[in-house]
C-alpha atoms as a PDB file:
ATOM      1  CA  UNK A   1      -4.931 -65.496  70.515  1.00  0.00           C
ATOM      2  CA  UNK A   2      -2.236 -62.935  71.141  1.00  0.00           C
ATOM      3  CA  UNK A   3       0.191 -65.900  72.651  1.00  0.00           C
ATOM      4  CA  UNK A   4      -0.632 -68.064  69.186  1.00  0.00           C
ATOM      5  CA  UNK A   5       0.235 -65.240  67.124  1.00  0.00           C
ATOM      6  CA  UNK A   6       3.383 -64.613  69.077  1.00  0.00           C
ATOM      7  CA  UNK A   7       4.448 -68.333  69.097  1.00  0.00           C
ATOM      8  CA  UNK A   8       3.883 -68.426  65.431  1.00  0.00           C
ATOM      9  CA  UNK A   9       6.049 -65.303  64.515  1.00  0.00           C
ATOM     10  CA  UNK A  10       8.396 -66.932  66.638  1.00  0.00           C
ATOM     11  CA  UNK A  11       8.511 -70.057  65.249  1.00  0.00           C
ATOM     12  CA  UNK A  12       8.764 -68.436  62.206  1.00  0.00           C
ATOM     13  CA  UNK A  13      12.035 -66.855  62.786  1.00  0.00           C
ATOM     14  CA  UNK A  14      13.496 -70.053  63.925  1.00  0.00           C
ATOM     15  CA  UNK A  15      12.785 -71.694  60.687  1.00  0.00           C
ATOM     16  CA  UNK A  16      14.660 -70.173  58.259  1.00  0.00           C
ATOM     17  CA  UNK A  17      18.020 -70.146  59.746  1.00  0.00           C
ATOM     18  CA  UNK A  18      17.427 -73.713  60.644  1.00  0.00           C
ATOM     19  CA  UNK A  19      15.881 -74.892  56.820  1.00  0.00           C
ATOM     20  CA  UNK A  20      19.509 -73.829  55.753  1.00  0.00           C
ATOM     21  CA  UNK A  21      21.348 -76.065  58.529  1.00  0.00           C
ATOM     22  CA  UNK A  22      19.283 -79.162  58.125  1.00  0.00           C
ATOM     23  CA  UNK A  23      20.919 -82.107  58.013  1.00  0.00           C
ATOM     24  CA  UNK A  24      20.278 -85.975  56.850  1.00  0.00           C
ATOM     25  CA  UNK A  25      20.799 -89.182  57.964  1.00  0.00           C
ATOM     26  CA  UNK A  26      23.979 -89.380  55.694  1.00  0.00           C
ATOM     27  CA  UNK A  27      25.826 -86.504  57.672  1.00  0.00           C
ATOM     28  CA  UNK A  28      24.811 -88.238  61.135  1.00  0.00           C
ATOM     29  CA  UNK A  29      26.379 -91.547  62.527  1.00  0.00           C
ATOM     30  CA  UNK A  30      24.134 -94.243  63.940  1.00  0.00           C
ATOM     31  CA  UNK A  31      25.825 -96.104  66.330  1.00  0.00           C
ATOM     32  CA  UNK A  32      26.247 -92.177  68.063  1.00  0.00           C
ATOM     33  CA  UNK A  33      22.718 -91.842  67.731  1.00  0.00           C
ATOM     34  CA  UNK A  34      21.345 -95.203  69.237  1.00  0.00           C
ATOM     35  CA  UNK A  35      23.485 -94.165  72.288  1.00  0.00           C
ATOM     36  CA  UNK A  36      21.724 -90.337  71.885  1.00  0.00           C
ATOM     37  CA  UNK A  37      18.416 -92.005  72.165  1.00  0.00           C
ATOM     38  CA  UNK A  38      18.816 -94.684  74.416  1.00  0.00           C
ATOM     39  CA  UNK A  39      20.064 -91.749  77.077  1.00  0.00           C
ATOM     40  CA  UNK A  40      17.218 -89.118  75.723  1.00  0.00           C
ATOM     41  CA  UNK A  41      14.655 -90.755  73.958  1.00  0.00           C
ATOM     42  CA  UNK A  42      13.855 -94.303  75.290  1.00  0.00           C
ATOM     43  CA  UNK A  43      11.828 -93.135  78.200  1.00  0.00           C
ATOM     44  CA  UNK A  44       9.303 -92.322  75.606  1.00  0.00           C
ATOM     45  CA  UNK A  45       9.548 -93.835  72.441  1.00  0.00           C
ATOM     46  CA  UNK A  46      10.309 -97.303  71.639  1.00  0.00           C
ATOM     47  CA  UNK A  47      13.712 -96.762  70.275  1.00  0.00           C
ATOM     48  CA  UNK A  48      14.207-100.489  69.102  1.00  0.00           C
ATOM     49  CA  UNK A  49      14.363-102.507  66.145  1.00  0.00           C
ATOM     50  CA  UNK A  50      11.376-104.240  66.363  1.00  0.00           C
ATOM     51  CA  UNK A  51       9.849-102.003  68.399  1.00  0.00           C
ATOM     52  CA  UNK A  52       5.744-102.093  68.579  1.00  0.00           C
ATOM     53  CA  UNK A  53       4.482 -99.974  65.559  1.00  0.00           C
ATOM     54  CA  UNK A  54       3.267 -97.332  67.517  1.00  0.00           C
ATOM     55  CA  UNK A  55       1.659 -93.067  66.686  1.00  0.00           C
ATOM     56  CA  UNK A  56       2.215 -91.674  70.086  1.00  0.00           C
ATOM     57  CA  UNK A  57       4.539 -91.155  70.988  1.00  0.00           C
ATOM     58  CA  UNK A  58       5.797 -92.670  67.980  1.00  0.00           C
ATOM     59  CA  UNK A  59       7.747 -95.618  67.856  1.00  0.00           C
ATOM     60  CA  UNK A  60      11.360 -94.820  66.129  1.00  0.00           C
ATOM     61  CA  UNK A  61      10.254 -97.591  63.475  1.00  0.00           C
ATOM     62  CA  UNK A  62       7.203 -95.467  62.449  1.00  0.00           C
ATOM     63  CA  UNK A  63       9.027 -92.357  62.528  1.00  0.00           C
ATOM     64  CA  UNK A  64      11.061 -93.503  60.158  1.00  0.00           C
ATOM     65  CA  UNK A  65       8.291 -95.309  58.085  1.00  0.00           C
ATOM     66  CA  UNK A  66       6.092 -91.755  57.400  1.00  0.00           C
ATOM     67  CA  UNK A  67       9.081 -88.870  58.102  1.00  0.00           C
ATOM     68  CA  UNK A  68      11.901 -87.308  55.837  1.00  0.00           C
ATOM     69  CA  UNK A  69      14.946 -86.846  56.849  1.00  0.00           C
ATOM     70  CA  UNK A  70      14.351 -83.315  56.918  1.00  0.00           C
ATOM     71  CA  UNK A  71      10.686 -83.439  59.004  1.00  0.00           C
ATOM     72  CA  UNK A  72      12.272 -85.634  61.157  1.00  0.00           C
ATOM     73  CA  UNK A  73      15.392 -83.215  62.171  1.00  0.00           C
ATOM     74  CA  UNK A  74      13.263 -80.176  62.210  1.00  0.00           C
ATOM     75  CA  UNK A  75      10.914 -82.355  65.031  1.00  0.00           C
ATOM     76  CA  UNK A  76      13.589 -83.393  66.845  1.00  0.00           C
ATOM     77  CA  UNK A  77      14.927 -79.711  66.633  1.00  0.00           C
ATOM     78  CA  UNK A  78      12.262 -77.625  67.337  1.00  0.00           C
ATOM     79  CA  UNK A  79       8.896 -80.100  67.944  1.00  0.00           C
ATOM     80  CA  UNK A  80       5.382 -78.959  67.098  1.00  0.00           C
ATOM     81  CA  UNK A  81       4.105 -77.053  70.069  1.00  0.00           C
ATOM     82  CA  UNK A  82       1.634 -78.499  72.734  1.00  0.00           C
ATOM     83  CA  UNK A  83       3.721 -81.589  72.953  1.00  0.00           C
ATOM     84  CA  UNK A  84       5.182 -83.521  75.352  1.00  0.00           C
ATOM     85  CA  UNK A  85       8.549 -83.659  73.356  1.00  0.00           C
ATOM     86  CA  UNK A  86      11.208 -81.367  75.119  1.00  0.00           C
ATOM     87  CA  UNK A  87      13.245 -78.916  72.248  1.00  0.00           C
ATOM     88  CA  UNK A  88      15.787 -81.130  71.891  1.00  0.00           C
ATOM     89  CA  UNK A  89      17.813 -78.563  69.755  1.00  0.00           C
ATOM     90  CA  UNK A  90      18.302 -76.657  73.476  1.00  0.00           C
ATOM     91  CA  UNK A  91      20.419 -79.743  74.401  1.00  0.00           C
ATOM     92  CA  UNK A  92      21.911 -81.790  71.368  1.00  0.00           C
ATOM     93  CA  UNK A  93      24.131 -79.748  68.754  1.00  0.00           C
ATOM     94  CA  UNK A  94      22.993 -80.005  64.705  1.00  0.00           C
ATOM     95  CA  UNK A  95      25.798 -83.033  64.328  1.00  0.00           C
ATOM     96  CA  UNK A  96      23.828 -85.050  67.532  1.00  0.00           C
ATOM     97  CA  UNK A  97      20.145 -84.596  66.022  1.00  0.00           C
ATOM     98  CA  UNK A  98      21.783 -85.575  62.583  1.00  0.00           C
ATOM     99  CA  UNK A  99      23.157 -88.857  64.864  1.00  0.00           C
ATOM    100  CA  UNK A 100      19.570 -89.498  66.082  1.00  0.00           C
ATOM    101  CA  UNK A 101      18.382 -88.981  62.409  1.00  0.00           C
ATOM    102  CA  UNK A 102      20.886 -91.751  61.311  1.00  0.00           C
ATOM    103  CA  UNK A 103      19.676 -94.038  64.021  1.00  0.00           C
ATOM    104  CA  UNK A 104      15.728 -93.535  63.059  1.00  0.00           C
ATOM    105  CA  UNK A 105      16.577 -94.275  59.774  1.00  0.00           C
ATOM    106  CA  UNK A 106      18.274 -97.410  60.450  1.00  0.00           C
ATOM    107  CA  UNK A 107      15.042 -99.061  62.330  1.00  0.00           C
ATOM    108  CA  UNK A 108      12.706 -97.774  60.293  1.00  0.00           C
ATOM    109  CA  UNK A 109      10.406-100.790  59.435  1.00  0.00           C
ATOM    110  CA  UNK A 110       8.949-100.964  55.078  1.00  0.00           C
ATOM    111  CA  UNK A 111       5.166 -99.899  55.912  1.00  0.00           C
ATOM    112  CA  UNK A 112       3.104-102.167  53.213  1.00  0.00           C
END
C-alpha cells in the first residue's frame, strides 16, 4: 500500500510539468518517427501500416484509432505502471516522442 501511495504521489509530480510540454503530432515529423520506432518499438508492437489490429501490446494502427495525441505522448512518456513498456521519456527527448506521435498518427487505421 505504502509503495502505491508513493508511486502515485510520484507520478503525480511528473504530470504537471509534463501536461505543459505535451506535444502533437503536428510538432513531430513522421518519417523521424517510423525510424524511432522501427529501432525502439517494433520488437513489440506492430509498427506497420497494415499492421494486425491488435490491444496488447497494441498495434500502432489501434493506438492511433482510440488515443489523442496527448494520451498517446503522455504513454509513450511516462507509461501506466505494471507494464511491460520501458519509460521511454528516460531515452527519447520531447521532439523524438512528438516524432513517434507523428508516425502513430499516420497508420492509424478509421475504426467503423
Amino acid at each position: 500500500m505504502k509503495t502505491a501511495v508513493i508511486a502515485l504521489a510520484f507520478g503525480v509530480a511528473l504530470a504537471g510539468p509534463l501536461a505543459a510540454q505535451i506535444m502533437t503530432a503536428e510538432d513531430g515529423d513522421a518519417e523521424r518517427g517510423a525510424d524511432l520506432a522501427a529501432e525502439s518499438c517494433a520488437q513489440c508492437h506492430d509498427i506497420t501500416q497494415d499492421g494486425e489490429f491488435k490491444t496488447y501490446p497494441p498495434s500502432f494502427a489501434s493506438i492511433g484509432a482510440y488515443r489523442s495525441d496527448d494520451q498517446i505522448f503522455s504513454r509513450i512518456y511516462f507509461p501506466q505502471m505494471h507494464t511491460a513498456m520501458p519509460e521511454m521519456g528516460w531515452y527519447l527527448d520531447r521532439q523524438g516522442i512528438a516524432d513517434l506521435v507523428a508516425y502513430i498518427r499516420s497508420v492509424e487505421i478509421t475504426v467503423d
